[in-house]
PDB file of N, CA and C in Angstrom:
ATOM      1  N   UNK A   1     191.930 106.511  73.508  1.00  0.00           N
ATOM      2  CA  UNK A   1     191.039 107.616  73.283  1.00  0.00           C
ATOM      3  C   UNK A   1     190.835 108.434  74.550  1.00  0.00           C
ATOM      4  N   UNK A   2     190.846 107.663  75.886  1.00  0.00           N
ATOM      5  CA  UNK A   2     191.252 108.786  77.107  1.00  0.00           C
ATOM      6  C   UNK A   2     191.568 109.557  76.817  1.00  0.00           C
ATOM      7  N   UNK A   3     193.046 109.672  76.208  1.00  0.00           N
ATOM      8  CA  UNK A   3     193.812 110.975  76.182  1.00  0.00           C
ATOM      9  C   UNK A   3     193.365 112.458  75.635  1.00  0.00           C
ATOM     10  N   UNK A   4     192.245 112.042  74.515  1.00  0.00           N
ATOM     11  CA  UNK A   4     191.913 113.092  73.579  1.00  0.00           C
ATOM     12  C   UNK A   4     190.101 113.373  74.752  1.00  0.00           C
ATOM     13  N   UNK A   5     190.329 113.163  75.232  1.00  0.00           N
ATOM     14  CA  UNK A   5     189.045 113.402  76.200  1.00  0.00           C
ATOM     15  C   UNK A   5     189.821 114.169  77.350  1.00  0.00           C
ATOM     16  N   UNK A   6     190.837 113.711  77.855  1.00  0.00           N
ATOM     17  CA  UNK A   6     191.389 114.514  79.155  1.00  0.00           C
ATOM     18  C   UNK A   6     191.648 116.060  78.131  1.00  0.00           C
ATOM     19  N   UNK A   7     192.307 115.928  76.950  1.00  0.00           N
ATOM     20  CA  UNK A   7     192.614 117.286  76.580  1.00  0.00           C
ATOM     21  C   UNK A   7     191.638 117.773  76.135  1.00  0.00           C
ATOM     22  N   UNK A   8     190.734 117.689  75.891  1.00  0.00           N
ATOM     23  CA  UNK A   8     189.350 118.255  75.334  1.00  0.00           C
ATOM     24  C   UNK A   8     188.742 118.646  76.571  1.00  0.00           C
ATOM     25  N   UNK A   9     188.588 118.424  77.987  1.00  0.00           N
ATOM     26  CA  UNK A   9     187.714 118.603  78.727  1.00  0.00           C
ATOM     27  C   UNK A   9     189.065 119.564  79.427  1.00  0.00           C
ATOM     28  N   UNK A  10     190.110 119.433  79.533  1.00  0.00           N
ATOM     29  CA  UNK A  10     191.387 120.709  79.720  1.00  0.00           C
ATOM     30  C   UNK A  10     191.287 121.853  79.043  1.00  0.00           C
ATOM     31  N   UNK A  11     191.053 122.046  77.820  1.00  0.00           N
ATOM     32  CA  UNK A  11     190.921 123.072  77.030  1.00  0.00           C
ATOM     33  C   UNK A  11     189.697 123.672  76.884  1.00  0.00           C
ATOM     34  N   UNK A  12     189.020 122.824  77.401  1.00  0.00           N
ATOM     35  CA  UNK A  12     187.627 123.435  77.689  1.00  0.00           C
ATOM     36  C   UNK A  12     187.661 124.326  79.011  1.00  0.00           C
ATOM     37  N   UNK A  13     188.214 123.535  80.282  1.00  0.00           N
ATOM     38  CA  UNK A  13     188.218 124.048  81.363  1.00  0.00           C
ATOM     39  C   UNK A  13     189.057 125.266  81.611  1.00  0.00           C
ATOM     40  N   UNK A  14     190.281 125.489  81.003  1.00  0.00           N
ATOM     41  CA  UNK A  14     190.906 126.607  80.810  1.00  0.00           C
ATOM     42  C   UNK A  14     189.772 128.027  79.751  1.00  0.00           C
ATOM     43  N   UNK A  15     189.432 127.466  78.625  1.00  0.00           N
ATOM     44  CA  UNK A  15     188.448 128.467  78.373  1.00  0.00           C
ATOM     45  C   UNK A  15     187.362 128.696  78.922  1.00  0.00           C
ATOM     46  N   UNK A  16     186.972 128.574  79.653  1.00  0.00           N
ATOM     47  CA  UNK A  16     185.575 128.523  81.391  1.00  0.00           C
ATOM     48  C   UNK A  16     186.537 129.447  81.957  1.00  0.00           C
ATOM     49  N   UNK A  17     187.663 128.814  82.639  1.00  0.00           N
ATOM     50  CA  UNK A  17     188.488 129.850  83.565  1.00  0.00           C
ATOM     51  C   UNK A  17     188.632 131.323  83.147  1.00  0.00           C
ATOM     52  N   UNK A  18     189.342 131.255  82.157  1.00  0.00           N
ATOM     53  CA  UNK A  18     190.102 132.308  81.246  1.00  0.00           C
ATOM     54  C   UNK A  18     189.033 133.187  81.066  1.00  0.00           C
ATOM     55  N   UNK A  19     187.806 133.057  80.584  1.00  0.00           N
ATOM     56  CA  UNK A  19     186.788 133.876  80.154  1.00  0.00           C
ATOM     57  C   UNK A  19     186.454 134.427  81.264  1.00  0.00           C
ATOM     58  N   UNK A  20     186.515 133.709  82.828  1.00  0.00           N
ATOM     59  CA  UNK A  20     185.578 134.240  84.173  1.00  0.00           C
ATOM     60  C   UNK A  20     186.840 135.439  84.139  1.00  0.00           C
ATOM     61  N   UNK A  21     187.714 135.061  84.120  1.00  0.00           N
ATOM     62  CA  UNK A  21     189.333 136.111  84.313  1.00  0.00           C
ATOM     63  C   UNK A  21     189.460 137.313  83.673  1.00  0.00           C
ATOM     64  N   UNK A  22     188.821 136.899  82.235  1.00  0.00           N
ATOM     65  CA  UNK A  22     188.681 138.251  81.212  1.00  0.00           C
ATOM     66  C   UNK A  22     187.256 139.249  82.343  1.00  0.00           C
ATOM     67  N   UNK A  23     186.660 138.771  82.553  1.00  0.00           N
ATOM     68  CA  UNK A  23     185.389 139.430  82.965  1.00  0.00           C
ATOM     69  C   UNK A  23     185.846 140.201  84.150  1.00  0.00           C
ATOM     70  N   UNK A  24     186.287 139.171  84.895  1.00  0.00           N
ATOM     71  CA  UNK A  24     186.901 139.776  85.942  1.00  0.00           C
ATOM     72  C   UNK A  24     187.724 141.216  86.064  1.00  0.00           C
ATOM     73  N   UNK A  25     188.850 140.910  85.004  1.00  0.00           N
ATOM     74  CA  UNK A  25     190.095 141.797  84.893  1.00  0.00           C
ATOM     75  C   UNK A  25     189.536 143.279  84.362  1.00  0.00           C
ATOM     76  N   UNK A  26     188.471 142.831  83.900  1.00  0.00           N
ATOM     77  CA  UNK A  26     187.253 144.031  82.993  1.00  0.00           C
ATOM     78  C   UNK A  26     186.873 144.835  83.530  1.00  0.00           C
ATOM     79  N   UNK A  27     185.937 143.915  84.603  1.00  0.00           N
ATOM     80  CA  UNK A  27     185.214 145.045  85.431  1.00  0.00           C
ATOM     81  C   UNK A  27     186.026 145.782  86.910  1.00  0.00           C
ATOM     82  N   UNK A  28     186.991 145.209  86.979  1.00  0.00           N
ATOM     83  CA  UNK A  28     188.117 145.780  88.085  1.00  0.00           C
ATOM     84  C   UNK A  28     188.619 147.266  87.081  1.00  0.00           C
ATOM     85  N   UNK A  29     189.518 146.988  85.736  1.00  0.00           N
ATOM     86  CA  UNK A  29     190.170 147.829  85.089  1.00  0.00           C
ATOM     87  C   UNK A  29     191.396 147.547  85.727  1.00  0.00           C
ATOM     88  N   UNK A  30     191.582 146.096  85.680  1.00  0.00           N
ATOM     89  CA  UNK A  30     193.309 145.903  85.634  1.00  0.00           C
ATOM     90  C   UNK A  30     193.679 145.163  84.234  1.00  0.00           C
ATOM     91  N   UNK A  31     194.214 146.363  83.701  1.00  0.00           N
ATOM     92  CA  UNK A  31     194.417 146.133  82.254  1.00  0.00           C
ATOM     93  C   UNK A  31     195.750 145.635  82.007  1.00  0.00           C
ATOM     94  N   UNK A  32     196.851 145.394  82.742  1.00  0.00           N
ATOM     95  CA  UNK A  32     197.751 144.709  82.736  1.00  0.00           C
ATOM     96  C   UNK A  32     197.100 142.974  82.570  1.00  0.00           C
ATOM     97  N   UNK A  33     196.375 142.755  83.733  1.00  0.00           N
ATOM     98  CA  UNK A  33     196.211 141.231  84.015  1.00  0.00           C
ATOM     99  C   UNK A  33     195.098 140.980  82.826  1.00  0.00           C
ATOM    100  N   UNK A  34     194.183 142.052  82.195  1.00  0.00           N
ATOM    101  CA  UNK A  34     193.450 141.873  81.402  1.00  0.00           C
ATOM    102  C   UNK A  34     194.124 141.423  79.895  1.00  0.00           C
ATOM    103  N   UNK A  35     195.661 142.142  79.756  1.00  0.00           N
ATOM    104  CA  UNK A  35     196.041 141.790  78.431  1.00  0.00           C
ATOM    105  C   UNK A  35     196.808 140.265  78.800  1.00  0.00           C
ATOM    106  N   UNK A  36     196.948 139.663  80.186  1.00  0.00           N
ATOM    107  CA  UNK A  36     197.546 138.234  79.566  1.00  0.00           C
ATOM    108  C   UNK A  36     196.335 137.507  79.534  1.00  0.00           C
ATOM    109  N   UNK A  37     195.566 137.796  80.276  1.00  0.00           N
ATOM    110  CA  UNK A  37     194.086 136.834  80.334  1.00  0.00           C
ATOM    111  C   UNK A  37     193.741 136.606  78.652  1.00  0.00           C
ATOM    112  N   UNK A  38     193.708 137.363  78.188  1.00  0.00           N
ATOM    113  CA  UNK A  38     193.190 137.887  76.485  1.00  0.00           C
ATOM    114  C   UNK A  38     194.421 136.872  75.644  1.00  0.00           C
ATOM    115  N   UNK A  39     195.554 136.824  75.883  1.00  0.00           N
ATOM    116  CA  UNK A  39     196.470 135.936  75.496  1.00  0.00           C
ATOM    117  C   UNK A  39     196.378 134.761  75.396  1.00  0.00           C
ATOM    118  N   UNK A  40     195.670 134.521  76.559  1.00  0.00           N
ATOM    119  CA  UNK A  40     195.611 133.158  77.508  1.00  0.00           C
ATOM    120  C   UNK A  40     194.415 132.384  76.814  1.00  0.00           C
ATOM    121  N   UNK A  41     193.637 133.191  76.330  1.00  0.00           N
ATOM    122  CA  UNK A  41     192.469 132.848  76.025  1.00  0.00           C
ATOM    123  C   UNK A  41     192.800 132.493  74.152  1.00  0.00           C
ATOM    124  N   UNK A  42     193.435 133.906  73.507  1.00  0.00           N
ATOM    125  CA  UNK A  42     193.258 133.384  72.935  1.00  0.00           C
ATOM    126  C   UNK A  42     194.283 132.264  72.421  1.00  0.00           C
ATOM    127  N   UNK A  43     195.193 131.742  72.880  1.00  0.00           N
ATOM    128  CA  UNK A  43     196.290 130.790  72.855  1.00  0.00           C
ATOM    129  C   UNK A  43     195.025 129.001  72.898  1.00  0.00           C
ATOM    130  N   UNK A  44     194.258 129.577  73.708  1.00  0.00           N
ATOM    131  CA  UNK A  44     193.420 128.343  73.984  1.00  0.00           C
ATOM    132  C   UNK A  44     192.242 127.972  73.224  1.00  0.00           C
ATOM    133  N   UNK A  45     191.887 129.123  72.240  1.00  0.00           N
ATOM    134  CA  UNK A  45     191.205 128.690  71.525  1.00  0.00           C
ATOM    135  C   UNK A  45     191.957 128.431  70.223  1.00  0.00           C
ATOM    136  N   UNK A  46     193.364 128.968  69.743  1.00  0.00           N
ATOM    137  CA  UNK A  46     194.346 127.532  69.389  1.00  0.00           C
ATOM    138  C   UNK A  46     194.258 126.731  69.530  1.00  0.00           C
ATOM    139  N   UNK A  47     193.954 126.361  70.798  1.00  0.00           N
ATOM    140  CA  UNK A  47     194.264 124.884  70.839  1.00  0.00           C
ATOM    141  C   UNK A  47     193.201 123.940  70.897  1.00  0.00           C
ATOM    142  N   UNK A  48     191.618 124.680  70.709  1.00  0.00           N
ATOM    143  CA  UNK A  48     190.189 124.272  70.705  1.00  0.00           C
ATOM    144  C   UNK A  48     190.403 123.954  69.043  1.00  0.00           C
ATOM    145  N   UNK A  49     190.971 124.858  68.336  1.00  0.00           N
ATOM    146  CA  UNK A  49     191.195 124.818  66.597  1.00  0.00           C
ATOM    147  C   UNK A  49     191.687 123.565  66.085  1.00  0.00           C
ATOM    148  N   UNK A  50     192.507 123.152  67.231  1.00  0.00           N
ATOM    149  CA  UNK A  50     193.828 121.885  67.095  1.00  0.00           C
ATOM    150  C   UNK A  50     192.918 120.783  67.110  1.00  0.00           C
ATOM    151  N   UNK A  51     192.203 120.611  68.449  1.00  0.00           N
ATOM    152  CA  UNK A  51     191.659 119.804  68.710  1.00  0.00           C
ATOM    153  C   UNK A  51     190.391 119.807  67.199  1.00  0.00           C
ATOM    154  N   UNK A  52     189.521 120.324  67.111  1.00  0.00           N
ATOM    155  CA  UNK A  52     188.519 120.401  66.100  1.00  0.00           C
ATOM    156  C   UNK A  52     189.246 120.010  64.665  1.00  0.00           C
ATOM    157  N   UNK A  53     190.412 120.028  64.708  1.00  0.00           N
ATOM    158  CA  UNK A  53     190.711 119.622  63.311  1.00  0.00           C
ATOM    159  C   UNK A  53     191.067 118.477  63.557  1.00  0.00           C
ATOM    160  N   UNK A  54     191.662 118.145  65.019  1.00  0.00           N
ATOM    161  CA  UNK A  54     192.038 116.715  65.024  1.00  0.00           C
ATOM    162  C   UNK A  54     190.603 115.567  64.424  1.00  0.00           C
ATOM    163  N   UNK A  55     189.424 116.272  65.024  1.00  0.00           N
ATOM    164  CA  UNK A  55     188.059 115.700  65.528  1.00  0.00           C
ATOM    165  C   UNK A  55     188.092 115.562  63.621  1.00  0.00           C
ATOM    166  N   UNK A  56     188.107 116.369  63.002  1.00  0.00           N
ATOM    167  CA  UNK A  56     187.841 116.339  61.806  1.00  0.00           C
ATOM    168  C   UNK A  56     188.759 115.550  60.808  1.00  0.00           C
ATOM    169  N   UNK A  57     190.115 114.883  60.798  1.00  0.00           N
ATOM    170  CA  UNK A  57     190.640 114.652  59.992  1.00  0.00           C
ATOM    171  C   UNK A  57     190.421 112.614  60.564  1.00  0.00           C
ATOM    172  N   UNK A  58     190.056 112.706  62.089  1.00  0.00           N
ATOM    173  CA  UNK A  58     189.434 111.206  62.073  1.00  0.00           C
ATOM    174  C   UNK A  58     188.761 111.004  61.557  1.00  0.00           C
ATOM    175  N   UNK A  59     187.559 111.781  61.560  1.00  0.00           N
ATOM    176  CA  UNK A  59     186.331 111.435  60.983  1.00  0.00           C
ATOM    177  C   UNK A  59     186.375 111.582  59.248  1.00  0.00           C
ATOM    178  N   UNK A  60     187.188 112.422  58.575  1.00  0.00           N
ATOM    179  CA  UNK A  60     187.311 111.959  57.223  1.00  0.00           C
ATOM    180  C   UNK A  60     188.247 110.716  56.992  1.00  0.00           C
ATOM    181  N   UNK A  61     188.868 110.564  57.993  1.00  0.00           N
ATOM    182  CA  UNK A  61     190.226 109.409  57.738  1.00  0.00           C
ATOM    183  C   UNK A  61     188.645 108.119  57.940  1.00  0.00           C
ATOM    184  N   UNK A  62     188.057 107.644  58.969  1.00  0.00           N
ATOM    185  CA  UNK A  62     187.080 106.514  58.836  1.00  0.00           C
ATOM    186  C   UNK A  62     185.870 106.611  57.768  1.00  0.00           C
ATOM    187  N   UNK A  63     185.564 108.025  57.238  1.00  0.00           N
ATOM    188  CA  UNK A  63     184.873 108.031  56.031  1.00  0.00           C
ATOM    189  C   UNK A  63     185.513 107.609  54.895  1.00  0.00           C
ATOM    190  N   UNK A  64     186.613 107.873  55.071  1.00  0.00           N
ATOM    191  CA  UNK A  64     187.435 106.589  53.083  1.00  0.00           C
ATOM    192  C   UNK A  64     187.897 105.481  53.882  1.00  0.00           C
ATOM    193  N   UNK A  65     188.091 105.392  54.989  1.00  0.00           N
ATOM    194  CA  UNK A  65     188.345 103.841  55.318  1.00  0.00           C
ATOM    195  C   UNK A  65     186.936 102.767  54.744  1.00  0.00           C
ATOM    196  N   UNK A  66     185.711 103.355  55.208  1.00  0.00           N
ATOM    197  CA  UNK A  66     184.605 102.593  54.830  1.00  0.00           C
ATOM    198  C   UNK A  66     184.126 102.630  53.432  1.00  0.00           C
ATOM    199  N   UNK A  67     184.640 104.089  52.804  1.00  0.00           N
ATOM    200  CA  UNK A  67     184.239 103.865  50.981  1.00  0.00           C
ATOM    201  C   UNK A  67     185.438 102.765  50.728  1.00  0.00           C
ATOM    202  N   UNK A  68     186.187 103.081  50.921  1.00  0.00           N
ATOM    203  CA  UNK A  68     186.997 102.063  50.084  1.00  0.00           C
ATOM    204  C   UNK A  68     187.278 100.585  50.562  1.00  0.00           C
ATOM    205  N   UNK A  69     185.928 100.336  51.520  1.00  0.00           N
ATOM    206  CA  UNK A  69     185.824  98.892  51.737  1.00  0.00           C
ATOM    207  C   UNK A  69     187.033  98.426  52.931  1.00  0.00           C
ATOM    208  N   UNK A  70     187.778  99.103  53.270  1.00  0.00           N
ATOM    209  CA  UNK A  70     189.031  98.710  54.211  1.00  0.00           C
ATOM    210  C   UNK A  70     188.556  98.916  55.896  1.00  0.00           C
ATOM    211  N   UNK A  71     187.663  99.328  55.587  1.00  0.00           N
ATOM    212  CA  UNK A  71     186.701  98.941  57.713  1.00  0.00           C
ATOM    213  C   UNK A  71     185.332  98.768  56.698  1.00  0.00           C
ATOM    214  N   UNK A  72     184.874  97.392  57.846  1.00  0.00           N
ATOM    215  CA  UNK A  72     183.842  97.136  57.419  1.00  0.00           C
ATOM    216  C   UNK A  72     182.920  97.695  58.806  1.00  0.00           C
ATOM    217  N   UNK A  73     181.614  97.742  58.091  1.00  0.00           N
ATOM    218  CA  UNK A  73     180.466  98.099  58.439  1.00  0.00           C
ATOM    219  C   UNK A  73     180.141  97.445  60.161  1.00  0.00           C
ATOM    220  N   UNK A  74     179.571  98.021  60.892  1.00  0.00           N
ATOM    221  CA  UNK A  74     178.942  97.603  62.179  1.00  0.00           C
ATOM    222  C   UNK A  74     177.738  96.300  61.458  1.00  0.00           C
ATOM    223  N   UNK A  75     177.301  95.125  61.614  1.00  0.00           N
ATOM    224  CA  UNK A  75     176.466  94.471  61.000  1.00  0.00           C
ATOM    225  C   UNK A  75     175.545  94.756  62.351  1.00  0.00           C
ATOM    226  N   UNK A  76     174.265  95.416  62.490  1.00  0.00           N
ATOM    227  CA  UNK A  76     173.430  95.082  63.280  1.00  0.00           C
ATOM    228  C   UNK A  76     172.142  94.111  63.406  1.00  0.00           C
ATOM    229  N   UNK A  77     171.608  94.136  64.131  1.00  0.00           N
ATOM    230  CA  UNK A  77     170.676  92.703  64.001  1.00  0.00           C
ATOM    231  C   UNK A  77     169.663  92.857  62.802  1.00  0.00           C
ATOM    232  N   UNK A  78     169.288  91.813  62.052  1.00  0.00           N
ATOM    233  CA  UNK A  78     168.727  91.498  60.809  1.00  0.00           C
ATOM    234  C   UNK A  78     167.472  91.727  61.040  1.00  0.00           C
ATOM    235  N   UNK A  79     166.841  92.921  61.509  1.00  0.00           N
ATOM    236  CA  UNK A  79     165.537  93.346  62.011  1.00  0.00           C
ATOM    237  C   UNK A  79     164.435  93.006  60.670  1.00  0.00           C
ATOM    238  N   UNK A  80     164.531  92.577  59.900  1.00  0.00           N
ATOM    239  CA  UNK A  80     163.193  92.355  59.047  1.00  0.00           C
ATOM    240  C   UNK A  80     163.320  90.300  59.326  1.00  0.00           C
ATOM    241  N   UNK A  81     164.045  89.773  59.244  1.00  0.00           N
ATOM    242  CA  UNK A  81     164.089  88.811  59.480  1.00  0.00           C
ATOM    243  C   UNK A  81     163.713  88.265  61.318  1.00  0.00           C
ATOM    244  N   UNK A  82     164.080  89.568  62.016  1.00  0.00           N
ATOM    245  CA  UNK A  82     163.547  88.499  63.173  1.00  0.00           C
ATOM    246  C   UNK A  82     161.738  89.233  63.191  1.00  0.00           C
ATOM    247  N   UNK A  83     161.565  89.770  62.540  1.00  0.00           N
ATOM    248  CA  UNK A  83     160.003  90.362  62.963  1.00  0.00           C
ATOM    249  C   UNK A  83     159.020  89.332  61.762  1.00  0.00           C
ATOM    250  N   UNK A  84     159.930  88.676  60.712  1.00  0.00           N
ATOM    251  CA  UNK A  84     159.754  87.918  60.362  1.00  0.00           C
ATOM    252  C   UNK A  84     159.239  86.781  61.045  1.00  0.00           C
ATOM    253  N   UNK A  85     160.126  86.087  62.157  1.00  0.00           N
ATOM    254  CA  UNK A  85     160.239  84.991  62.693  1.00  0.00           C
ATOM    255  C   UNK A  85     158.912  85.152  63.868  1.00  0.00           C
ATOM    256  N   UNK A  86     158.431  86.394  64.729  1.00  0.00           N
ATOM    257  CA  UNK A  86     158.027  86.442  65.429  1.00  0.00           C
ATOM    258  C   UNK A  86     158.166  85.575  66.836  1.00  0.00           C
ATOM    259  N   UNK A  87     157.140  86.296  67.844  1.00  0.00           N
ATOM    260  CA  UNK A  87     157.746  85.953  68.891  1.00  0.00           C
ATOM    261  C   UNK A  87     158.167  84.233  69.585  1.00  0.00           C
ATOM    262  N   UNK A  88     158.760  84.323  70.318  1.00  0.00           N
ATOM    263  CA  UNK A  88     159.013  82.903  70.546  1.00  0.00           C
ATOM    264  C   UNK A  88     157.886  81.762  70.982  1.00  0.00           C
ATOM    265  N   UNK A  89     157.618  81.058  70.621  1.00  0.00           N
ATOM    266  CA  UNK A  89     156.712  79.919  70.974  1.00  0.00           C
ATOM    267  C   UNK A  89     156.479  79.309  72.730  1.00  0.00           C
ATOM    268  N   UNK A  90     155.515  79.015  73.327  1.00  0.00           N
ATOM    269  CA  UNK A  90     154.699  78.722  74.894  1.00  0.00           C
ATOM    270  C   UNK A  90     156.066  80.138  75.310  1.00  0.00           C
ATOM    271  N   UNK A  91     155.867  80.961  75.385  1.00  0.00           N
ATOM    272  CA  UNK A  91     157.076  81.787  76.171  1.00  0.00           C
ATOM    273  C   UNK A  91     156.317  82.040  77.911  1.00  0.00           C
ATOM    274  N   UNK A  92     155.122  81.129  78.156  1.00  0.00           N
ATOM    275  CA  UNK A  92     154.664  81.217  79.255  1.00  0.00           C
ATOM    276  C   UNK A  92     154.637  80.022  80.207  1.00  0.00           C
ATOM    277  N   UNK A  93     155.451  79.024  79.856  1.00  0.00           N
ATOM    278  CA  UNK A  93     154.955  77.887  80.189  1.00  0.00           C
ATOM    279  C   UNK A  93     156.661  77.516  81.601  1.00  0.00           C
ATOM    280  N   UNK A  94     157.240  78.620  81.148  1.00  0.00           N
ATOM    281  CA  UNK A  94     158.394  78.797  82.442  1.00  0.00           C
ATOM    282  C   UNK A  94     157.359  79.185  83.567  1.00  0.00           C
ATOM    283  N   UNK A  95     156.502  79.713  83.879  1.00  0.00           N
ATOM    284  CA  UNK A  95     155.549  80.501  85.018  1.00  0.00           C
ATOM    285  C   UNK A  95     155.206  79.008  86.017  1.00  0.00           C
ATOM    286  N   UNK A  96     155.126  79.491  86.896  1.00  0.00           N
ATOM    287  CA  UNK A  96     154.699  78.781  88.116  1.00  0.00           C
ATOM    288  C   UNK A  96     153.200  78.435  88.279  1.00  0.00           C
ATOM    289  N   UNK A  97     152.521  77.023  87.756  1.00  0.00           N
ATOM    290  CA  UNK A  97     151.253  77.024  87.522  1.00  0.00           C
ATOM    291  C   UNK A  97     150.658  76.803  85.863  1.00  0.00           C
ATOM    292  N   UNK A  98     151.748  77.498  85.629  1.00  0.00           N
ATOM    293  CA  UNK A  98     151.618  77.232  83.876  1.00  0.00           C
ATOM    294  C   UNK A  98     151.234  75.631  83.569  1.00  0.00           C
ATOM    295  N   UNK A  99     150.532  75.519  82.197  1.00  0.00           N
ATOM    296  CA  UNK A  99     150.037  74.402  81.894  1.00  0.00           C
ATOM    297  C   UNK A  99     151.534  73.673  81.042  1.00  0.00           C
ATOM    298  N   UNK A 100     151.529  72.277  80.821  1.00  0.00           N
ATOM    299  CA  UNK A 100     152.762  71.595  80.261  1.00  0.00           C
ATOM    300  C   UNK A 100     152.249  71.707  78.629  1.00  0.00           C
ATOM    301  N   UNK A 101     153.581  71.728  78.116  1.00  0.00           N
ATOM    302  CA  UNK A 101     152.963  71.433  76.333  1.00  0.00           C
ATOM    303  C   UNK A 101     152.573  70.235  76.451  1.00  0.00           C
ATOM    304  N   UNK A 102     151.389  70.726  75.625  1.00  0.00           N
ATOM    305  CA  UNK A 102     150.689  69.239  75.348  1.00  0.00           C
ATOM    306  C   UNK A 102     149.836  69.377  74.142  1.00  0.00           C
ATOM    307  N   UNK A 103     149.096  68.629  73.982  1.00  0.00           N
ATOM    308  CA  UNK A 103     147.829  68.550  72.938  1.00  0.00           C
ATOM    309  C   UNK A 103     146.501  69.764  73.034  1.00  0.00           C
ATOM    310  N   UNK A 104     146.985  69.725  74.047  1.00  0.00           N
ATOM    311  CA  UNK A 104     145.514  71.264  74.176  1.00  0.00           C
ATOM    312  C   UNK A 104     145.944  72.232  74.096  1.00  0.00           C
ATOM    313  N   UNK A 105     147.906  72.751  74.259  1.00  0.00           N
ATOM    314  CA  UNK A 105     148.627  74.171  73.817  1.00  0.00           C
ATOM    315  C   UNK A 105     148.311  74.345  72.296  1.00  0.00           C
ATOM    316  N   UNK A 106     147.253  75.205  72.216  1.00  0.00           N
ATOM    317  CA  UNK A 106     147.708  76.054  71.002  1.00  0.00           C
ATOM    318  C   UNK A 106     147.319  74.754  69.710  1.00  0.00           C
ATOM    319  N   UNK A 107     146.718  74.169  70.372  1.00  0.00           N
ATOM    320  CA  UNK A 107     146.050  73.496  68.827  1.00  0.00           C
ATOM    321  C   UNK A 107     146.871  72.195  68.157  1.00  0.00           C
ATOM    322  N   UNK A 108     148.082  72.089  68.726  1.00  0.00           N
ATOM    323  CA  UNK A 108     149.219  70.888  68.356  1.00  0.00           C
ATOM    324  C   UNK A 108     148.533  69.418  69.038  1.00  0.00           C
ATOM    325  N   UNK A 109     147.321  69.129  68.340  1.00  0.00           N
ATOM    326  CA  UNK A 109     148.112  67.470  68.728  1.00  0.00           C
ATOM    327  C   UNK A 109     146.772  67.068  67.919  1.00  0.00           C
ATOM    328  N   UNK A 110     146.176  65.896  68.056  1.00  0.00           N
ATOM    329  CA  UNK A 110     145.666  65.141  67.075  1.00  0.00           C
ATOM    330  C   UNK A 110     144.308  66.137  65.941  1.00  0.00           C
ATOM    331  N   UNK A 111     143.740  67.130  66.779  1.00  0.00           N
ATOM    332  CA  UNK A 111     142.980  67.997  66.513  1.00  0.00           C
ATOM    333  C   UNK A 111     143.248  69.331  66.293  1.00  0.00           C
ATOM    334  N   UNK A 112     144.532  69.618  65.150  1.00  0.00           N
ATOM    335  CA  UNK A 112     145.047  70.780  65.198  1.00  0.00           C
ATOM    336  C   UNK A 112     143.989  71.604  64.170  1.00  0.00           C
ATOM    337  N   UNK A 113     144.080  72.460  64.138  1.00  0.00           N
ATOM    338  CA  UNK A 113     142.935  73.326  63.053  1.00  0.00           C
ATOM    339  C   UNK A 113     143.985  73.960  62.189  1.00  0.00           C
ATOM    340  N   UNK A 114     143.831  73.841  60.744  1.00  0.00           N
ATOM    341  CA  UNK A 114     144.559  75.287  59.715  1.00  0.00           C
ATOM    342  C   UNK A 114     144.950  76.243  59.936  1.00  0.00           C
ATOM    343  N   UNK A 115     145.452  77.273  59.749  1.00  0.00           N
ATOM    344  CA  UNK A 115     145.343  78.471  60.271  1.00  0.00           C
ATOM    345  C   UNK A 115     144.001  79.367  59.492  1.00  0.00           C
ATOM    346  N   UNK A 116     143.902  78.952  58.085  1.00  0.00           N
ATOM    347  CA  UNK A 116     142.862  79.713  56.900  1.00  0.00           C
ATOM    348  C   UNK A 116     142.035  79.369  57.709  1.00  0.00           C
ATOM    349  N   UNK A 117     141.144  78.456  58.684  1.00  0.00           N
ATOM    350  CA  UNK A 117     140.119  78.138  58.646  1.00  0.00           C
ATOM    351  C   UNK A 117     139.456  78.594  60.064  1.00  0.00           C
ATOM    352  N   UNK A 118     140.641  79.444  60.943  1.00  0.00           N
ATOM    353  CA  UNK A 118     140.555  79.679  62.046  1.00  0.00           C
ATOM    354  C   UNK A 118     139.297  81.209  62.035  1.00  0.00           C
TER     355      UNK A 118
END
């Protein structure tokens, strides 16, 4: 995919150039250098056309790749299930000073309370 980036940012940079050239050739009134500039330019937005259809016939080519099931889907993370799960359990007890799990973390040991009754 480099490649279609070096020519995209080429055909860009030639139409930047080409346009300062048209302006140029304009306000001088050198109408010789003004009619290849105008050539030049528009030869390059040919090739901006090329490119834009290229851009376009990928992007319909991976739109029926994915209707018709032949690329599958990006799977991203199962976000109702981990907000489900909530956060991780003593996530403080790595700290320096922190207390050890024990019977007095959080209600776990012979005297735990319900949660309804909290």
């Amino acid at each position: 995919m480099r490649w279609f980036f070096a020519i995209l940012y080429g055909v860009t940079a030639i139409l930047f150039l080409a346009f300062v050239a048209w302006i140029a050739t304009r306000i001088t009134h050198e109408d010789a250098a003004n009619y290849i500039v105008s050539k030049i330019l528009v030869y390059d937005l040919y090739a901006i056309g090329v490119v834009m259809l290229y851009v376009a016939f990928v992007g319909a080519w991976h739109t029926w790749e994915r209707l018709t099931g032949r690329m599958e889907l990006e799977r991203g993370p199962n976000l109702p299930a981990l907000h489900h799960a909530g956060p991780p359990r003593d996530r403080h007890t790595h700290r320096v000073g922190a207390k050890s799990e024990g019977a007095g973390n959080r209600h776990r040991g012979p005297h735990t309370e319900l949660p309804r009754l909290v």
